[in-house]
C-alpha atoms as a PDB file:
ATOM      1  CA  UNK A   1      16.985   8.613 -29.745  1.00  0.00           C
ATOM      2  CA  UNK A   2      14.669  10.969 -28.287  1.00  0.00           C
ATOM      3  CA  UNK A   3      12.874   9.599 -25.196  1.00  0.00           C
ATOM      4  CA  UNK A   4       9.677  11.176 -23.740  1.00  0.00           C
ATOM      5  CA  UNK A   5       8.903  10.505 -20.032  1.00  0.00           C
ATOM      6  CA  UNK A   6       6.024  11.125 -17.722  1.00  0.00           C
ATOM      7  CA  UNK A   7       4.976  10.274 -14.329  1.00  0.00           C
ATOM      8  CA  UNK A   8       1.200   9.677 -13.348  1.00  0.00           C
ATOM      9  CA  UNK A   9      -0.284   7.618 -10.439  1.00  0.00           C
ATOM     10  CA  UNK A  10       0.334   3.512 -10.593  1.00  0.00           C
ATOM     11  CA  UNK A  11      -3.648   3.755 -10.282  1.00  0.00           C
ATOM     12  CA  UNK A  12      -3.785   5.458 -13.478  1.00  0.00           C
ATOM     13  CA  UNK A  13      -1.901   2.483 -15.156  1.00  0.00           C
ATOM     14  CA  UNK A  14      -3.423   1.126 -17.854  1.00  0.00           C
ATOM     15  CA  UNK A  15      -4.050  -2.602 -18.137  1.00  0.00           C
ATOM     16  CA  UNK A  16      -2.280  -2.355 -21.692  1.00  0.00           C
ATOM     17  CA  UNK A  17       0.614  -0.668 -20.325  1.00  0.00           C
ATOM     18  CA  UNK A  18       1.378  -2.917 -17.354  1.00  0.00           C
ATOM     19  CA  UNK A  19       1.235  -5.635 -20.131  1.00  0.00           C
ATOM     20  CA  UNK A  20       3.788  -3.743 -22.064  1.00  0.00           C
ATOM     21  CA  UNK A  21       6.171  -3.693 -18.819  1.00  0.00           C
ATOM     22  CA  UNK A  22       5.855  -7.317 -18.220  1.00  0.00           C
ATOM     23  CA  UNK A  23       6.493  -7.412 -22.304  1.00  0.00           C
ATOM     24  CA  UNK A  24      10.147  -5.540 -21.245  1.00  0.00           C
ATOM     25  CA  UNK A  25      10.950  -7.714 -18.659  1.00  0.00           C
ATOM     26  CA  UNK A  26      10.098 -10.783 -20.627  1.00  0.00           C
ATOM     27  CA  UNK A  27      12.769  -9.519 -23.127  1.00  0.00           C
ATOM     28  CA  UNK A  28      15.281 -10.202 -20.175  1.00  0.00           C
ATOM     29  CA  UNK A  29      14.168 -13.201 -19.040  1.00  0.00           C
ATOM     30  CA  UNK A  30      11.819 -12.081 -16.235  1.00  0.00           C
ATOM     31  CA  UNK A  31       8.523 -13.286 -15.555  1.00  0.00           C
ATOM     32  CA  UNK A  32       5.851 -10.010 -14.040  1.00  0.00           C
ATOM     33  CA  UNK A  33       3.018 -12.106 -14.059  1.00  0.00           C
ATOM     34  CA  UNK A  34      -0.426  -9.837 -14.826  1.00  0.00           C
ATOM     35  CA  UNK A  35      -1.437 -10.239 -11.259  1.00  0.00           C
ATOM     36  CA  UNK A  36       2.052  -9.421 -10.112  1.00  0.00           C
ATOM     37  CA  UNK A  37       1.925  -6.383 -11.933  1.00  0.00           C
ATOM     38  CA  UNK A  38      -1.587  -5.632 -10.939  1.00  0.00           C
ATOM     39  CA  UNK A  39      -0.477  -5.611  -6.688  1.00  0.00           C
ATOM     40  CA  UNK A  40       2.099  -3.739  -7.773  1.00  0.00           C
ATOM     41  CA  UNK A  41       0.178  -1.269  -9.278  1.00  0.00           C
ATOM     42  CA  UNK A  42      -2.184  -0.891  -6.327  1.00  0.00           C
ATOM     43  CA  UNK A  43       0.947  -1.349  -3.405  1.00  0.00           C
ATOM     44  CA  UNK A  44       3.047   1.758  -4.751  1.00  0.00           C
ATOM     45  CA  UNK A  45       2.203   5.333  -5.435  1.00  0.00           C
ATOM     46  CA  UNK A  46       3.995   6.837  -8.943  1.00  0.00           C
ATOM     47  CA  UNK A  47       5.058   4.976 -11.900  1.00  0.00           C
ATOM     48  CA  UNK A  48       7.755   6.395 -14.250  1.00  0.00           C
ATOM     49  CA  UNK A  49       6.843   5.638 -18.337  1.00  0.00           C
ATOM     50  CA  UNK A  50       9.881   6.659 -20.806  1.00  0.00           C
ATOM     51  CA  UNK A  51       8.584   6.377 -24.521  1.00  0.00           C
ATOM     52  CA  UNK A  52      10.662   6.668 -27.974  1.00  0.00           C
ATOM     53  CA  UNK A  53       8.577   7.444 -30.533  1.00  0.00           C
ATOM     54  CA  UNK A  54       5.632   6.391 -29.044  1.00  0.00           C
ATOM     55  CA  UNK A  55       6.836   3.267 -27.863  1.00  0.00           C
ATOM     56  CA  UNK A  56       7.848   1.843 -24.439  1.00  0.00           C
ATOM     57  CA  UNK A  57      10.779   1.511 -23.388  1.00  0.00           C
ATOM     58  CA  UNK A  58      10.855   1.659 -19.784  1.00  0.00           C
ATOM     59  CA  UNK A  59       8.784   2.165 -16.828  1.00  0.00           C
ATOM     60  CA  UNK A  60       9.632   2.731 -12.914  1.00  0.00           C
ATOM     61  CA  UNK A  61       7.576   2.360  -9.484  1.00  0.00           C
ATOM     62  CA  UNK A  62       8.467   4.673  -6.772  1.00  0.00           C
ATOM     63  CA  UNK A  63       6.958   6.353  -3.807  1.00  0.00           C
ATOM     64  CA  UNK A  64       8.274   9.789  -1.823  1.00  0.00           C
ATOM     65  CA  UNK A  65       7.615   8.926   1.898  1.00  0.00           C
ATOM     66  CA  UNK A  66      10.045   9.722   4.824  1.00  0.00           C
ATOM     67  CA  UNK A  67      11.293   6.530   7.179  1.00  0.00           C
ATOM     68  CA  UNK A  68      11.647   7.657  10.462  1.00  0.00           C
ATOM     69  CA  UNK A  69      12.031  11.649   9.184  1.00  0.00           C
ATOM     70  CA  UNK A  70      14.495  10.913   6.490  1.00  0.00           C
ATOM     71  CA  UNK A  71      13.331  11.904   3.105  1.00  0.00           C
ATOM     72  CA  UNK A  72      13.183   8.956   0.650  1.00  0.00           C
ATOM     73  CA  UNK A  73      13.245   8.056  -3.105  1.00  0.00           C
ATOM     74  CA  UNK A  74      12.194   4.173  -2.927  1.00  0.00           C
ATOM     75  CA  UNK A  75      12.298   2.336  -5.873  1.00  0.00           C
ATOM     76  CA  UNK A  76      10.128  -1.006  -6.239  1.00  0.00           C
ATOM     77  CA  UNK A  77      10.364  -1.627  -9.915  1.00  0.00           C
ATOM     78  CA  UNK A  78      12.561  -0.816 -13.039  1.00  0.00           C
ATOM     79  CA  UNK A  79      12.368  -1.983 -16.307  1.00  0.00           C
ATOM     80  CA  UNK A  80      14.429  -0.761 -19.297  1.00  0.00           C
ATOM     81  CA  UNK A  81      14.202  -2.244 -23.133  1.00  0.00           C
ATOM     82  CA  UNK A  82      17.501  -3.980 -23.413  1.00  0.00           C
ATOM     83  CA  UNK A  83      19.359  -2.196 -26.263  1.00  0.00           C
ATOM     84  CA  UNK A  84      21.986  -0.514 -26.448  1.00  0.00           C
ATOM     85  CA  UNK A  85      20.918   3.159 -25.052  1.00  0.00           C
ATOM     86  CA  UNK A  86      19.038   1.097 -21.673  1.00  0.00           C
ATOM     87  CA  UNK A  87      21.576   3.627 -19.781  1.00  0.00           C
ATOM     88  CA  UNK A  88      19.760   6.813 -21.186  1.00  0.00           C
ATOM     89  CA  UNK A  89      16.223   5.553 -20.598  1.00  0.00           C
ATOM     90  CA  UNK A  90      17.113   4.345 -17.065  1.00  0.00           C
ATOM     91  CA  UNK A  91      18.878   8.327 -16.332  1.00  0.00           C
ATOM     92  CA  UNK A  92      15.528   9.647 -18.015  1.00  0.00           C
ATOM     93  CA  UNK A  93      13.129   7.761 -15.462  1.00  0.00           C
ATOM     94  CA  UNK A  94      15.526   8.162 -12.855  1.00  0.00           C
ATOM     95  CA  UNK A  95      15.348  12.262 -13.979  1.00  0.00           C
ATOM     96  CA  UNK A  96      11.371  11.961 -12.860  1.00  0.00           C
ATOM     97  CA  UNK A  97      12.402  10.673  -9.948  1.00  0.00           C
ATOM     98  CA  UNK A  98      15.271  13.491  -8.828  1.00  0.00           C
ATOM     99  CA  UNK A  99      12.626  16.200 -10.116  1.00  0.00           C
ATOM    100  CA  UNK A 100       9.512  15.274  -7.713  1.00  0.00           C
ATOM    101  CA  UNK A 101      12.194  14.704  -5.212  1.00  0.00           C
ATOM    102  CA  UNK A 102      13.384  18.279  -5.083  1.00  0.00           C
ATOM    103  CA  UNK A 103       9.735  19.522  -5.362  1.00  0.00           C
ATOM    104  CA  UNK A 104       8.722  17.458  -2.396  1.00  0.00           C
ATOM    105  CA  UNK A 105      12.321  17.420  -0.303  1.00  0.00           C
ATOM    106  CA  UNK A 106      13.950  21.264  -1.366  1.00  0.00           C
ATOM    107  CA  UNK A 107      16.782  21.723  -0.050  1.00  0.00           C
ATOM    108  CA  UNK A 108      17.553  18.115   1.809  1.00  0.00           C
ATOM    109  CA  UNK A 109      19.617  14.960   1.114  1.00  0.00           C
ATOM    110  CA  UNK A 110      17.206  12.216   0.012  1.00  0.00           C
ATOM    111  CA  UNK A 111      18.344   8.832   0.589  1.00  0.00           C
ATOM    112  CA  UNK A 112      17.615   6.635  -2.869  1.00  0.00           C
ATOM    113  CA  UNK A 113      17.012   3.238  -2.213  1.00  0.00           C
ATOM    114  CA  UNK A 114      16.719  -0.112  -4.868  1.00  0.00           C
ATOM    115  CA  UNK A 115      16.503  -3.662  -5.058  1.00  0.00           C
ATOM    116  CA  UNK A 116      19.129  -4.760  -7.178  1.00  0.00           C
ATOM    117  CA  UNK A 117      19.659  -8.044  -9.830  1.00  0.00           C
ATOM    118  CA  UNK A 118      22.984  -7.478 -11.021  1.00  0.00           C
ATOM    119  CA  UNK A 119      25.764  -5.400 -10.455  1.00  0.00           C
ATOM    120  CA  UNK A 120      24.896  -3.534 -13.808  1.00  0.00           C
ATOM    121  CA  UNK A 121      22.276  -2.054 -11.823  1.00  0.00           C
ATOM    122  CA  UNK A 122      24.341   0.040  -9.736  1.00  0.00           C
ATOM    123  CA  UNK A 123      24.145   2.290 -12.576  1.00  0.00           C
ATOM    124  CA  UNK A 124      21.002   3.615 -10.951  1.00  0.00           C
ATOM    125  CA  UNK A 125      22.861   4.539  -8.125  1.00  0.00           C
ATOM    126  CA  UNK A 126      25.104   6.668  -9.842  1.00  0.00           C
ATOM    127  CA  UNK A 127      26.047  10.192  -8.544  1.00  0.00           C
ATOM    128  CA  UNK A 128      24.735   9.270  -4.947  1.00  0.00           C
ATOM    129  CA  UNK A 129      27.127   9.345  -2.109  1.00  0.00           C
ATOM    130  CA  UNK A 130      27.873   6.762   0.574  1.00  0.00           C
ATOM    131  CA  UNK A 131      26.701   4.251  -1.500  1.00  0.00           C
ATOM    132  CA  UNK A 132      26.160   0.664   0.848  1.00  0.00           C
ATOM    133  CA  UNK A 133      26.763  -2.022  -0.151  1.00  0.00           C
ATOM    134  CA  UNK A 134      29.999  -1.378  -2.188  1.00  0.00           C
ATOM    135  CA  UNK A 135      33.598  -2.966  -2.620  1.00  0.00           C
ATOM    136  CA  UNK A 136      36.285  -2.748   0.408  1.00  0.00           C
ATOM    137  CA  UNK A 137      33.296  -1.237   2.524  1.00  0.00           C
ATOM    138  CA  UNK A 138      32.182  -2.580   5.920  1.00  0.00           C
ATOM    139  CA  UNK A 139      28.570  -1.116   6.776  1.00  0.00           C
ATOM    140  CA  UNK A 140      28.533   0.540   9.721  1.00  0.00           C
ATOM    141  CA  UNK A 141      26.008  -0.003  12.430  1.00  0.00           C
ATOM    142  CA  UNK A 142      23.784   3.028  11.147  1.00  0.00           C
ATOM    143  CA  UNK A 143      23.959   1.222   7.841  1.00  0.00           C
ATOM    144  CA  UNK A 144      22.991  -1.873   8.497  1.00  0.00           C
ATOM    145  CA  UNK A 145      20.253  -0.402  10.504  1.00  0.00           C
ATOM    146  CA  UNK A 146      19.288   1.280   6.829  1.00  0.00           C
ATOM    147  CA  UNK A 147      19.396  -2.066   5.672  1.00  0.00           C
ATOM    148  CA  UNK A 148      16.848  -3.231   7.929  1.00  0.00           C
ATOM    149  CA  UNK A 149      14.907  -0.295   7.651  1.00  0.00           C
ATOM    150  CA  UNK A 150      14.470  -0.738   4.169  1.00  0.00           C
ATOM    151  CA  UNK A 151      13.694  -4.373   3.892  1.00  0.00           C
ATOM    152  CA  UNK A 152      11.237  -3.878   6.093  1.00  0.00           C
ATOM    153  CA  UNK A 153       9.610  -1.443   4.115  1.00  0.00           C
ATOM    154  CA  UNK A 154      10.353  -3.176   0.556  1.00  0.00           C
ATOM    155  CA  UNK A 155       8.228  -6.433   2.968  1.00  0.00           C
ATOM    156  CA  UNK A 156      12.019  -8.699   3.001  1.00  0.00           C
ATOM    157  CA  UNK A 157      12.778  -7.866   6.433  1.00  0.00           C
ATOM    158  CA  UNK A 158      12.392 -11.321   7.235  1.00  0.00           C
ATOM    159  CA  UNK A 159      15.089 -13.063   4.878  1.00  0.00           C
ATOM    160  CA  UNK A 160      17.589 -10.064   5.005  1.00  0.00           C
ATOM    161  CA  UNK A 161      20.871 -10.553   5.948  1.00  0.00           C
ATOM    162  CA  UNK A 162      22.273  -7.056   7.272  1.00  0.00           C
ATOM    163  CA  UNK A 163      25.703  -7.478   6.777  1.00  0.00           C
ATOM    164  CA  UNK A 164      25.655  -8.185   2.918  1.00  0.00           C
ATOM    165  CA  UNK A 165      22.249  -6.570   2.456  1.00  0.00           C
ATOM    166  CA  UNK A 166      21.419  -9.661   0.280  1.00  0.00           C
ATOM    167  CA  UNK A 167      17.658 -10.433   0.576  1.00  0.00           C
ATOM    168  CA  UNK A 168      15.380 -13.406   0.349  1.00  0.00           C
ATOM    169  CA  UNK A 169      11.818 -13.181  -1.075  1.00  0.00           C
ATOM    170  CA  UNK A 170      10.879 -16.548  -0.330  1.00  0.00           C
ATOM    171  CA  UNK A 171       8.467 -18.177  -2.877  1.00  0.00           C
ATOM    172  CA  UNK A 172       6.648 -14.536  -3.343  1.00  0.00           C
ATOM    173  CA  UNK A 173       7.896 -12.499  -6.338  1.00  0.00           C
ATOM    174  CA  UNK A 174       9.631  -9.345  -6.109  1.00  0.00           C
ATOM    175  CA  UNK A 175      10.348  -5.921  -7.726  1.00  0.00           C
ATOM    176  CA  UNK A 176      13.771  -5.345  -8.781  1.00  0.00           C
ATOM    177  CA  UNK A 177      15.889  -3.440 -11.406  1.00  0.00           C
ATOM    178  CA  UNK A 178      15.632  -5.541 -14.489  1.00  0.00           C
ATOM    179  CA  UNK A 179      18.313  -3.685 -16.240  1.00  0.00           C
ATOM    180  CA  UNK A 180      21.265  -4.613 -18.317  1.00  0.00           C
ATOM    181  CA  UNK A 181      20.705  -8.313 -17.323  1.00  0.00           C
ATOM    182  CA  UNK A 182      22.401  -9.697 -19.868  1.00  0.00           C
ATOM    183  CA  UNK A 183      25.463  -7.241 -19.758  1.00  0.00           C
ATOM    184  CA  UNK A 184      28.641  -9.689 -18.633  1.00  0.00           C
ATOM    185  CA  UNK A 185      30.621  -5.859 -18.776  1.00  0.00           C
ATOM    186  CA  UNK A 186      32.723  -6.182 -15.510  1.00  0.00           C
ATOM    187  CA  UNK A 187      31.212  -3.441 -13.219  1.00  0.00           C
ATOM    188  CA  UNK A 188      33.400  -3.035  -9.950  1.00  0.00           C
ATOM    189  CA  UNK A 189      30.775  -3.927  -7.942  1.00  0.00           C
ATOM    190  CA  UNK A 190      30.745  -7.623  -9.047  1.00  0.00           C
ATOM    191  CA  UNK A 191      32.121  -8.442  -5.385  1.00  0.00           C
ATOM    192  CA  UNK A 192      28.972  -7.151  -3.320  1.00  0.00           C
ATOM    193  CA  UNK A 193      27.088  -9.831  -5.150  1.00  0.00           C
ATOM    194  CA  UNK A 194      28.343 -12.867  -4.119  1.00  0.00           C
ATOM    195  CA  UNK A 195      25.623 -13.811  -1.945  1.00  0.00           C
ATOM    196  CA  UNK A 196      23.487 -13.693  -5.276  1.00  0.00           C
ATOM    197  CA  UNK A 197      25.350 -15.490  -7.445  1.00  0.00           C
ATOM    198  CA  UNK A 198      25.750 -18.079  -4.291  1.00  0.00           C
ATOM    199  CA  UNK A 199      21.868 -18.417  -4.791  1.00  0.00           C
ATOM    200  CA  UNK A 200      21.699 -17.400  -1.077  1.00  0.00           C
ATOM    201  CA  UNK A 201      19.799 -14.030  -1.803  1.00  0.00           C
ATOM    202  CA  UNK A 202      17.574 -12.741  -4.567  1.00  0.00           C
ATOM    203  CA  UNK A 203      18.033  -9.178  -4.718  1.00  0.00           C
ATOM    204  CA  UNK A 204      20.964  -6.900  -3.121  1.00  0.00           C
ATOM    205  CA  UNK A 205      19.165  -3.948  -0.792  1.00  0.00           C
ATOM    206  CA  UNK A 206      21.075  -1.076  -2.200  1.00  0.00           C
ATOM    207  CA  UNK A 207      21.258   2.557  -1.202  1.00  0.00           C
ATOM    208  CA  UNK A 208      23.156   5.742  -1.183  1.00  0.00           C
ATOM    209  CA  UNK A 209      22.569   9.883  -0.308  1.00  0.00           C
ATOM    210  CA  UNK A 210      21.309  12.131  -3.092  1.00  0.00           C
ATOM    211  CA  UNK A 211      22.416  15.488  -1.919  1.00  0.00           C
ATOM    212  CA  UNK A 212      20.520  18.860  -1.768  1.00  0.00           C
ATOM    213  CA  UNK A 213      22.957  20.585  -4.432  1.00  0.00           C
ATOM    214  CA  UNK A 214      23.201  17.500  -6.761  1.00  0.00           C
ATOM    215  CA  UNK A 215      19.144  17.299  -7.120  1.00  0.00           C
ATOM    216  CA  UNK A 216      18.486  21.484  -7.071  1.00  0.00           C
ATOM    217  CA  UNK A 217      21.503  21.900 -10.094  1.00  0.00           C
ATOM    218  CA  UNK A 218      20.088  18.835 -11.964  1.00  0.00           C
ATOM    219  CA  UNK A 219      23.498  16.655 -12.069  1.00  0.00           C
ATOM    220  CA  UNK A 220      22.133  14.037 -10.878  1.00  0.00           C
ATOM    221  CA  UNK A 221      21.549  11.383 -12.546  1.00  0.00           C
ATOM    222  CA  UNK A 222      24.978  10.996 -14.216  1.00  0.00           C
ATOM    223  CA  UNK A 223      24.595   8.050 -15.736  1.00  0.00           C
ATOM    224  CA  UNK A 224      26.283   7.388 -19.425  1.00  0.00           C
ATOM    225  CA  UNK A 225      24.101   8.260 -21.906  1.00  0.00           C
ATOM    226  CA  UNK A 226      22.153  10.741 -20.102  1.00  0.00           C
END
């Protein structure tokens, strides 16, 4: 499988190809409704399109910014085909991600951020260090201030609960990492999303530290597959 990736503007997204992401998520059971699709396409700033032989298999929306001076990879929206090699095309938009990251942040940590599904999709958080939420961890004030941070900036900051960093979206849809969905494969982070599977949050608020050496030797993303 040899997968092709580019990154252009979410303004230069095609009406055909936001129909062939809501196509992918439909394959998992997700709804992206057009005019979902369409405010995300004029909210965020870069969209990630992976392609095997011409085809689409994956797609990513993602803005550079710094919150409050940190430099930031923020992640609104993931989709991957889902078949078998979903780890390699989620590691080669991820790769898009890492690059324009080191381009636009050399030589500093970049804090990678996500809203979550399932605990499959702490595959995209692979490689990144002090990863919150995560098994046997307590977040620590600073963390939980991320948390807050974060949700404000993904627009949950009103139905986030800090100290799980589950998040409600209310009756608005939401981006998310519609990965893997189907995958029952027991991930060690299965605990961290109780509050989801409780039905008392949508998505999990996810983060973790890509550091300076990790994005300038091109390690990261380390993700099976890759």
């Amino acid at each position: 499988m040899a997968i092709e990736t580019i990154t252009k503007d979410c303004t230069a997204l095609t009406d055909e190809e936001l129909h062939a992401l809501g196509a992918l998520a439909a394959a998992h059971g997700v709804t992206l409704t057009p005019e979902f699709l369409e405010a995300e396409r004029e909210a965020w700033v870069l969209c990630a399109l992976a392609a095997d032989d011409e085809q689409l298999v994956g797609g990513m929306l993602f803005t550079l910014e710094r919150i409050g001076g940190t430099p930031c990879v923020l992640i609104e929206l993931a989709v991957t085909t889902p078949k078998e090699h979903e780890p390699l095309t989620l590691a080669s938009l991820l790769h898009e991600a890492y690059e324009r990251a080191l381009l636009a942040f050399p030589d500093e940590d970049v804090l990678v951020a996500a809203k979550l599904g399932s605990p499959t999709g702490y595959d995209l958080l692979a490689g990144l260090e002090d990863v919150v939420p995560r098994p046997g961890h307590r977040p620590t004030g600073e963390e939980r201030a991320w948390s807050r941070r974060l949700a404000k900036r993904f627009g949950l900051d009103s139905g986030l609960d800090d100290r799980t960093s589950g998040a409600v979206s209310g009756e608005r849809p939401v981006g998310f990492v519609v990965y893997r969905l189907s995958d029952a494969t027991p991930t060690g982070f299965d605990e961290v999303f109780t509050c989801c599977k409780e039905g008392d949050a949508d998505v999990l608020i996810a983060f973790g530290w890509a550091m300076a050496e990790g994005l300038a030797d091109g390690s990261l993303p380390p993700i099976q597959g890759a």
